[in-house]
Protein backbone atom coordinates (compact mmCIF):
# COMPACT_ATOMS: atom_id res chain seq x y z
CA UNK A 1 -39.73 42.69 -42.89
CA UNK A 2 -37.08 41.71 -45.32
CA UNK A 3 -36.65 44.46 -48.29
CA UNK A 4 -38.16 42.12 -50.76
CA UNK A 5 -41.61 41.76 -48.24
CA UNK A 6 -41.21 38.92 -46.86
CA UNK A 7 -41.48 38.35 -43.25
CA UNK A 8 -38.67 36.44 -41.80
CA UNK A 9 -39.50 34.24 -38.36
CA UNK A 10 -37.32 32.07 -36.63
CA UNK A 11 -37.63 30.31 -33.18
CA UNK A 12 -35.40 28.41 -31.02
CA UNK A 13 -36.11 25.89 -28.18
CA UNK A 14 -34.88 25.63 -24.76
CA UNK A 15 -34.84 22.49 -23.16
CA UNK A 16 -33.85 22.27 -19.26
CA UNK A 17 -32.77 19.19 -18.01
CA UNK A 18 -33.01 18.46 -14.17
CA UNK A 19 -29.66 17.66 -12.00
CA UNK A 20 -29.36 14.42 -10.82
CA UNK A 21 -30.67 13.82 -7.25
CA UNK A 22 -28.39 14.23 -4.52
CA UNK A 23 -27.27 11.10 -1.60
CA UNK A 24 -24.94 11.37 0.78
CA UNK A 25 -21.58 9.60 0.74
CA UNK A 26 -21.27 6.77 3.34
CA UNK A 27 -18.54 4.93 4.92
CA UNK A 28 -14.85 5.64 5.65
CA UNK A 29 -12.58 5.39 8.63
CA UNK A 30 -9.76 3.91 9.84
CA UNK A 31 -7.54 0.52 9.20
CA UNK A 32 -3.97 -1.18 9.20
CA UNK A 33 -1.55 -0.57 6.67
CA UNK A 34 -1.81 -3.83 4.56
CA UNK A 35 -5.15 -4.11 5.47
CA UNK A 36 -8.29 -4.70 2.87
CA UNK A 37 -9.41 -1.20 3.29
CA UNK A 38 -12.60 0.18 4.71
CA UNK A 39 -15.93 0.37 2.75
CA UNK A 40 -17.49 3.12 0.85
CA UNK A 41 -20.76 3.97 -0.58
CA UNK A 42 -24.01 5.73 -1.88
CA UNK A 43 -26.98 5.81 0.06
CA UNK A 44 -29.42 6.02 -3.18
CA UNK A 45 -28.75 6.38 -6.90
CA UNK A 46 -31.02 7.00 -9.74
CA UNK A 47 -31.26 4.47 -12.37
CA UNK A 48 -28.85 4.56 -15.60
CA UNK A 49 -26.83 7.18 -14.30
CA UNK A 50 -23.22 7.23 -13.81
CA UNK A 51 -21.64 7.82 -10.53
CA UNK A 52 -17.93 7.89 -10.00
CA UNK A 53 -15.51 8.03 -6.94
CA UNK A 54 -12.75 10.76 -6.64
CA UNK A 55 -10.06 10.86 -3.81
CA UNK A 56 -9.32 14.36 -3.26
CA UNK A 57 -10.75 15.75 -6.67
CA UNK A 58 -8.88 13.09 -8.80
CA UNK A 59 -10.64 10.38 -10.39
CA UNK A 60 -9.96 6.67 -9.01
CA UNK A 61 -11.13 4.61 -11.75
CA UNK A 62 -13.92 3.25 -10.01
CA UNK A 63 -17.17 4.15 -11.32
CA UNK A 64 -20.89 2.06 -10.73
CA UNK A 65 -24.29 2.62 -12.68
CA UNK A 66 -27.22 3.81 -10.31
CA UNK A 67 -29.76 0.96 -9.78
CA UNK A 68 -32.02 2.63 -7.84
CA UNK A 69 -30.93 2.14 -4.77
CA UNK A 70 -27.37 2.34 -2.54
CA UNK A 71 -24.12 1.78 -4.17
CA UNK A 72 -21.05 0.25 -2.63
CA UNK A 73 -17.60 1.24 -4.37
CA UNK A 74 -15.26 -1.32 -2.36
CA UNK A 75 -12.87 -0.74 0.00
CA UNK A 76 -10.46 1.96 -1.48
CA UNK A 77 -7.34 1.03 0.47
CA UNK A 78 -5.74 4.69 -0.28
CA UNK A 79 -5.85 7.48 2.56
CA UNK A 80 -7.36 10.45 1.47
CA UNK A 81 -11.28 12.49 1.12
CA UNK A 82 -13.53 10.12 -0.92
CA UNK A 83 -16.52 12.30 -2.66
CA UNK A 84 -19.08 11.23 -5.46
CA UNK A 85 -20.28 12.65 -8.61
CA UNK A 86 -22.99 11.64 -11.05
CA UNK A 87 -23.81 12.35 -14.54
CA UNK A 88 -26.78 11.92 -16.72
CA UNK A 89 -24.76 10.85 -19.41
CA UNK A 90 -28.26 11.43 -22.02
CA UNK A 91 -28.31 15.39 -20.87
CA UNK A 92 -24.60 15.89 -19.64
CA UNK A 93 -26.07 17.60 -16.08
CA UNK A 94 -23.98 16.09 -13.41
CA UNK A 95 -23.80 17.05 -9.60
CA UNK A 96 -21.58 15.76 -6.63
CA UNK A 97 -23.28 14.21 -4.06
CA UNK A 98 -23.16 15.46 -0.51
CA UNK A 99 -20.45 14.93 2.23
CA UNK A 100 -17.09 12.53 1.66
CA UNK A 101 -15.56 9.40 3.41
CA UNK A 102 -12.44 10.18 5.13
CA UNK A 103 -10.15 7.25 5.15
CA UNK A 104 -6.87 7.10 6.74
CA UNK A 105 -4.36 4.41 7.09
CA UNK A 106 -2.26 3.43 10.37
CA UNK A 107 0.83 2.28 10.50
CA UNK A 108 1.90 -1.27 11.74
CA UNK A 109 4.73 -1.67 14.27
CA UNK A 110 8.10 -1.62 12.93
CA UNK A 111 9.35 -4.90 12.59
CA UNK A 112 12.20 -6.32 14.73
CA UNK A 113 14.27 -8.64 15.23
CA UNK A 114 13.75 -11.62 16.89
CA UNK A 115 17.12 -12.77 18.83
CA UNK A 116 18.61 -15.66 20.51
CA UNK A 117 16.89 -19.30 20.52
CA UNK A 118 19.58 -22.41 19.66
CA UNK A 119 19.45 -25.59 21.13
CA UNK A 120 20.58 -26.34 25.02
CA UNK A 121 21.46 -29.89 27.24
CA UNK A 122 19.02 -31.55 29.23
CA UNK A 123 18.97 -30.08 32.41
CA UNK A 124 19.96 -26.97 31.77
CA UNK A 125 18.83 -23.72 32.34
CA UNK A 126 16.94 -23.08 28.77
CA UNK A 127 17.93 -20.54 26.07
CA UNK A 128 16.85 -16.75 26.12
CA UNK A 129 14.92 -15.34 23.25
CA UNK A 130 14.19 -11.80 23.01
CA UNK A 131 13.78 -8.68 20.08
CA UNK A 132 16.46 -6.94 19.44
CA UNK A 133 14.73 -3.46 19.35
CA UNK A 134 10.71 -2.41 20.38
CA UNK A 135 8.74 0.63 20.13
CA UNK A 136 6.44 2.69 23.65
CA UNK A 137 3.21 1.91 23.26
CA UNK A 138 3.43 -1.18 21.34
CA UNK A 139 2.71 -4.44 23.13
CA UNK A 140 4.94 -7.87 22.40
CA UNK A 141 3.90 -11.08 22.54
CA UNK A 142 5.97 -14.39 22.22
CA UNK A 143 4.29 -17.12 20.50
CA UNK A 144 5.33 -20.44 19.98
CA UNK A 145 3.05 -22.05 17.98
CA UNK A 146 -0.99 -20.35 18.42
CA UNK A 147 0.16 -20.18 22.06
CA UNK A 148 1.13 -16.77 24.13
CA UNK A 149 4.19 -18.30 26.11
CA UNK A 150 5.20 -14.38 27.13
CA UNK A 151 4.29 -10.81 27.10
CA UNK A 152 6.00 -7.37 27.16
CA UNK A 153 5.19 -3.53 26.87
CA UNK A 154 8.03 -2.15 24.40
CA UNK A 155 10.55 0.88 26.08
CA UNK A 156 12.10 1.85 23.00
CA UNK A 157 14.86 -0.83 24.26
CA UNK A 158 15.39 -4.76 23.47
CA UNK A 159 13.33 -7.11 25.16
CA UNK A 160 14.33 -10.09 27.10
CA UNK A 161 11.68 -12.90 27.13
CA UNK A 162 13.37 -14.87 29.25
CA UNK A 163 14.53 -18.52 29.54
CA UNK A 164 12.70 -21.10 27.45
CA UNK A 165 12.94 -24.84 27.89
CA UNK A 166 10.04 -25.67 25.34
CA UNK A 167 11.46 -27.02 22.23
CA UNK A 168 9.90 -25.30 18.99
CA UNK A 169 9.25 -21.70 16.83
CA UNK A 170 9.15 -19.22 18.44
CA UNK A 171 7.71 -16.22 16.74
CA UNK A 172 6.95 -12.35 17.90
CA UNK A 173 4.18 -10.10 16.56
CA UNK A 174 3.62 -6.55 18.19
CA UNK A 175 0.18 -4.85 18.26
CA UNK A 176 0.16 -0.94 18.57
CA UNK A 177 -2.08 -0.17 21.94
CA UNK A 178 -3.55 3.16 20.45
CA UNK A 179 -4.67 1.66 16.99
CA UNK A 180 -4.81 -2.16 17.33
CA UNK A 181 -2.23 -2.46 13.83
CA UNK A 182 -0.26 -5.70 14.27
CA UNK A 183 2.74 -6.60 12.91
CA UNK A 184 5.41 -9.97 12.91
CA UNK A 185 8.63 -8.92 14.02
């Protein structure tokens, strides 16, 4: 009671808004350095709300609207911990959704260089071609052309190829035999 005899009454609301619902994260893995990256997703969203993609806790720019059902964000072509988090953008609850794509990027085969080639006489012998450096565990091929003319495991040494009597390019790509990564020397 006031000291003039009124009575004073006042009331507040409370309003509690619900958290959005929770999905998992999906995708991630492994790919070549250059490559298109690998995929990542949502395996549900809610409708309206806003879901956005971090890398390690930092925002990537890439954000999608649920629809209801799974979201794809791309193919994020950084290495790193991909998680999710949504907001309800009309109550300002948010969550992060549950688990993270791991993606991580191998490394093509250092380029090298391809040696020797020219022109030779009829009825000689042929000219060598070989790489001037290669890599253990990486695996050359010598193309001329969409054709394999040779093959050879690298040693950390140069590579001989041998004697070639074929007129034409000759090119030489190496593919890494624990990750499949390819790269033109």
């Amino acid at each position: 009671t006031s000291p003039f005899g009124c009575t004073i009454t006042a009331s507040v609301g409370i309003t509690v808004s619900p958290l959005p619902n929770v999905y998992s994260v999906t995708g991630g893995g492994t790919f070549c350095a250059g490559g298109i990256g690998v995929p990542v997703g949502l395996s549900g969203s809610q409708g309206g709300l806003d879901y956005k993609l971090y890398n390690g806790g930092i925002y990537t720019g890439i954000s999608r609207t649920g629809s209801g059902s799974s979201l794809d964000f791309g193919h994020p072509s950084s290495s790193g911990y991909y998680t999710v988090k949504c907001t309800n953008m009309a109550t300002g609850c948010w969550d992060t959704m549950t688990g993270g794509a791991t993606i991580l990027i191998n490394s093509i085969p250092a380029a090298g260089s391809v040696t020797g080639g020219g022109s030779y006489c009829t009825g000689d012998a042929g000219v060598h071609i070989g790489l001037g450096g290669s890599a253990a565990g990486v695996n050359y091929q010598l193309m001329r052309g969409a054709s394999v003319v040779a093959s050879a495991a690298g040693t950390g040494f140069p590579i001989d190829f041998g004697l070639q009597t074929t007129a034409g390019n000759y090119t030489v790509t190496g593919t890494n035999g624990s990750t499949g990564c390819m790269g033109n020397m």
